[in-house]
Protein backbone atom coordinates (compact mmCIF):
# COMPACT_ATOMS: atom_id res chain seq x y z
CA UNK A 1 13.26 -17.44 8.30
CA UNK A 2 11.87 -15.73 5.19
CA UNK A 3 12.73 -12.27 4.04
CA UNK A 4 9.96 -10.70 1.93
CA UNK A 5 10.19 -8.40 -0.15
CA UNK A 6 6.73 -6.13 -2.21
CA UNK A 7 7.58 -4.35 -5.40
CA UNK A 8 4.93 -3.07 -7.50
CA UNK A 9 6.61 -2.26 -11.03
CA UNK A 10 5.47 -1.56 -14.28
CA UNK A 11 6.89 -3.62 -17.31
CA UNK A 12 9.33 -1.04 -17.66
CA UNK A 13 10.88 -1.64 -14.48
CA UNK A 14 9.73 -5.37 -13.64
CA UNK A 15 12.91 -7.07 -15.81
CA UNK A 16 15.72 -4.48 -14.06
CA UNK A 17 13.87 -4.36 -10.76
CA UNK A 18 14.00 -8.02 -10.75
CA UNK A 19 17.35 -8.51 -11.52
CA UNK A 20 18.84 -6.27 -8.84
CA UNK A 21 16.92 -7.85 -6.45
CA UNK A 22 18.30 -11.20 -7.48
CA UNK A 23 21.33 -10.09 -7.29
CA UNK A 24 21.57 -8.48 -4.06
CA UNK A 25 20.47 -11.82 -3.00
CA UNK A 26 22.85 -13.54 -4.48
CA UNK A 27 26.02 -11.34 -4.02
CA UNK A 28 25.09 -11.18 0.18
CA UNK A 29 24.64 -15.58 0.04
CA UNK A 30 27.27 -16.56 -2.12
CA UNK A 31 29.69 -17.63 0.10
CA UNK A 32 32.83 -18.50 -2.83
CA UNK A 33 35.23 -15.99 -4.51
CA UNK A 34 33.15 -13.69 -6.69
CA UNK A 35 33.83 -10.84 -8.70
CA UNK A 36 32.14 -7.92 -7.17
CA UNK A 37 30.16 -5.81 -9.63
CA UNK A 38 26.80 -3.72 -9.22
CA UNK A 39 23.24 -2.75 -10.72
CA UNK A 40 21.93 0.36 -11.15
CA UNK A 41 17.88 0.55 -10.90
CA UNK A 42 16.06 3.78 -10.53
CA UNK A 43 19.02 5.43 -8.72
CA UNK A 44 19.23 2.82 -6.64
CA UNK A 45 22.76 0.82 -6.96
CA UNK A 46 22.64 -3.17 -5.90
CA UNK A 47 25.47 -5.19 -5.02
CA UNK A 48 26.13 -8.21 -7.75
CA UNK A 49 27.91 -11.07 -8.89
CA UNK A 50 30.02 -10.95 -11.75
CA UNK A 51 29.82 -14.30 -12.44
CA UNK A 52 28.75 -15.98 -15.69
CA UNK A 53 26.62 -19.25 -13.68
CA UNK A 54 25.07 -16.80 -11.82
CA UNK A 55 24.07 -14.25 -14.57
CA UNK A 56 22.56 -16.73 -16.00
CA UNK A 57 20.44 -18.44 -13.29
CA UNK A 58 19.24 -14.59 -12.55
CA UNK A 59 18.33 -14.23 -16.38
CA UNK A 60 16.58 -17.69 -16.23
CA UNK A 61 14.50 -17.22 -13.29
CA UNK A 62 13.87 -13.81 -14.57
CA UNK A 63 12.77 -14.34 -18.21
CA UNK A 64 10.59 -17.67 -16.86
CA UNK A 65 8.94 -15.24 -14.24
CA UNK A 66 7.85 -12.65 -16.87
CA UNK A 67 6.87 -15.07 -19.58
CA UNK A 68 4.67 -16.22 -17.06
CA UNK A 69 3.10 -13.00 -16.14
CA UNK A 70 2.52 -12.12 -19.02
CA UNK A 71 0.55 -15.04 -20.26
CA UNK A 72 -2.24 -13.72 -17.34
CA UNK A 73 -4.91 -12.18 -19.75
CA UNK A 74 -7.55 -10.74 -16.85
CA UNK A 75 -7.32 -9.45 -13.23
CA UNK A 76 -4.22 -8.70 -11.39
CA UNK A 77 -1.03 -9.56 -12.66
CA UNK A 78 0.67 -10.75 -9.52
CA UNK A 79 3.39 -13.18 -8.35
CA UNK A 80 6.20 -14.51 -6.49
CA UNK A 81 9.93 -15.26 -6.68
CA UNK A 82 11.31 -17.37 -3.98
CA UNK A 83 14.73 -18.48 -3.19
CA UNK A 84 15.93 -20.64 -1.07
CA UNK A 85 19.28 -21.77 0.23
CA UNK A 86 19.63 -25.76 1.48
CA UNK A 87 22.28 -27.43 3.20
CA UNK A 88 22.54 -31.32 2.47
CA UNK A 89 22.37 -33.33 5.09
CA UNK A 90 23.10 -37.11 6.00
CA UNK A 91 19.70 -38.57 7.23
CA UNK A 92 20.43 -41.97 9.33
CA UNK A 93 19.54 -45.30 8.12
CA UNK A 94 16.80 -46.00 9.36
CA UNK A 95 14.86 -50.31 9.89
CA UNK A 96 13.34 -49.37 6.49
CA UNK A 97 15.58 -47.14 4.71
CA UNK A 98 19.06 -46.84 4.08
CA UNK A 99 21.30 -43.68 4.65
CA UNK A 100 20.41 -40.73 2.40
CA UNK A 101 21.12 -37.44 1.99
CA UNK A 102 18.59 -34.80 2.32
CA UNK A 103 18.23 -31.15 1.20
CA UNK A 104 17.36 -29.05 4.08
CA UNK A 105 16.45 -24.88 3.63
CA UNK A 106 18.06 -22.79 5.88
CA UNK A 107 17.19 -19.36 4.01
CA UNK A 108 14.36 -17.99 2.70
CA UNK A 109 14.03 -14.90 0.48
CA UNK A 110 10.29 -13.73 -1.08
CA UNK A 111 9.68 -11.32 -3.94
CA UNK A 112 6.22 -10.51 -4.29
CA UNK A 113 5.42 -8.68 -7.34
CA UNK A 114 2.58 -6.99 -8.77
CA UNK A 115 2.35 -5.16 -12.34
CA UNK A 116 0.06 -2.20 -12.88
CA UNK A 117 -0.02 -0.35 -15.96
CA UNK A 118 0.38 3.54 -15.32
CA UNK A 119 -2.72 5.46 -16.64
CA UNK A 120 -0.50 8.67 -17.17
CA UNK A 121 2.60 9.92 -16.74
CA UNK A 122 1.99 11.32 -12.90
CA UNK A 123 0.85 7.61 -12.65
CA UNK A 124 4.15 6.02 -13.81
CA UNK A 125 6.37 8.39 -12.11
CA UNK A 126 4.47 8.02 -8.44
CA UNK A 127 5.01 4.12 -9.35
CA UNK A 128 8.90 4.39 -10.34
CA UNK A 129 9.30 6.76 -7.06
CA UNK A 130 7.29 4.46 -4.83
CA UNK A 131 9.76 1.36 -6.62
CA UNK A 132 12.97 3.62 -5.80
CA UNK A 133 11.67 3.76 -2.38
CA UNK A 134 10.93 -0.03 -1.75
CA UNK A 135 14.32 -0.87 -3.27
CA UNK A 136 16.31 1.60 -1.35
CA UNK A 137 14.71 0.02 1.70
CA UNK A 138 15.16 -3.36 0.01
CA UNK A 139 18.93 -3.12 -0.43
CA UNK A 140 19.17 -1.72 3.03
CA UNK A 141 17.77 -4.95 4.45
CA UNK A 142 19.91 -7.12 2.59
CA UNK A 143 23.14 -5.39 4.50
CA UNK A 144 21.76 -5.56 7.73
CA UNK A 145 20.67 -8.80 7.51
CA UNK A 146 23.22 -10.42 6.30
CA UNK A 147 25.63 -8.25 8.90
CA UNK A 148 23.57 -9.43 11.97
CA UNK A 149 23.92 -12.00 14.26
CA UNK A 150 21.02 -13.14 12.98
CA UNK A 151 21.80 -13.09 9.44
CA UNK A 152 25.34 -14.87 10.24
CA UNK A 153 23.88 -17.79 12.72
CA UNK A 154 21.52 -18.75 10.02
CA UNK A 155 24.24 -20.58 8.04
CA UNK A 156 25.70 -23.99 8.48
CA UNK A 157 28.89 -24.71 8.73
CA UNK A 158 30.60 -24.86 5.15
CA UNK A 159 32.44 -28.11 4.73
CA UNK A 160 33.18 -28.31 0.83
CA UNK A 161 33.23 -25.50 -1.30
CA UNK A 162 32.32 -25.75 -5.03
CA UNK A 163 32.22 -23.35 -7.06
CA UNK A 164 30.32 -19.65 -5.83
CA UNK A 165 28.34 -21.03 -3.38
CA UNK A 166 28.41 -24.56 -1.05
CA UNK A 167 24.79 -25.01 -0.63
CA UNK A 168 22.21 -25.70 -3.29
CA UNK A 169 20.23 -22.88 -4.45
CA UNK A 170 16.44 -23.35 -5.66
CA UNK A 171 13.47 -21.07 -6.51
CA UNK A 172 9.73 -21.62 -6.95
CA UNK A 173 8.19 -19.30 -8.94
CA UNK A 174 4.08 -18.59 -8.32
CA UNK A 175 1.72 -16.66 -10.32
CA UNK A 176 -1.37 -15.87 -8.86
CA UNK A 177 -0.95 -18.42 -6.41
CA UNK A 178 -0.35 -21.10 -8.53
CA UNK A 179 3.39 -23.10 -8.74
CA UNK A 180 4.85 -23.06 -12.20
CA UNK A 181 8.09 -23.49 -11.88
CA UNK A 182 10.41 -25.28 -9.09
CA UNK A 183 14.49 -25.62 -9.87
């Protein structure tokens, strides 16, 4: 199951937009004892994790996504944040192989993003309202999601708990369709 979300921002809003999206992610899938806190972006307010580990993985994946953009020099500046959540698993031995343990996704969140470059000011304030829009609708989704059945039957059964969260977290970032980063 993959949750997308599109945001179209402008580099004034890509860094913030991207963190409170992050965030929300994070604060509705960490499943340990965190410090609530929140984001505000364009008068939209996101749920977060006060949490030093997790600031920091946000600011990483972040900072590598931009960099990235950036370095585009012609057409569209577009790419894609996604997260996933795994559960290990034991795998059997099999004639040929021993017993291992195996990282199986159970989550998927997508964050497309595109950067345009307002030719005015009418330009970038359609593109900031559009943004407010999208993220309204984008926290909104997180909550129900994560409140359904649905949401809830999605994750395995936690058996250890380390830290914020029991299950490994990764992200592949993509610009223009290309892989650039995996953690």
């Amino acid at each position: 199951m993959a949750l997308t979300f599109d945001l179209v921002v402008d580099r004034e809003t890509a860094r913030q937009s991207l963190r409170a999206v992050l965030h929300g992610i994070f604060f509705h899938r960490l499943f340990g004892v965190i410090k609530p806190s929140s984001i505000e972006c364009l008068d939209v307010t996101f749920p977060a994790v006060k949490d030093e580990n997790t600031e920091n993985l946000v600011n990483e994946i972040v900072d590598s996504f931009l960099r990235a953009l950036q370095s585009v020099k012609q057409g569209r500046k577009e790419g894609q944040i996604e997260v996933f959540f795994t559960e290990k698993q034991q795998k059997k031995a099999t004639w040929f192989q021993s017993e291992r343990t195996e990282e199986v996704p159970w989550e998927t969140w997508l964050i497309n993003v595109t950067v345009e470059q307002p030719q005015s000011d009418h330009d970038r304030q359609y593109l900031q309202e559009t943004l407010s829009s999208v993220l309204s609708k984008a926290v909104m989704t997180m909550i129900t999601y994560s409140a359904s059945d649905r949401g809830r039957i999605v994750v395995p059964p936690i058996s250890t708990m380390e830290g914020v969260t029991p299950f490994p977290i990764h992200t592949t970032l993509r610009i223009q369709g290309q892989v650039i980063s995996r953690t």
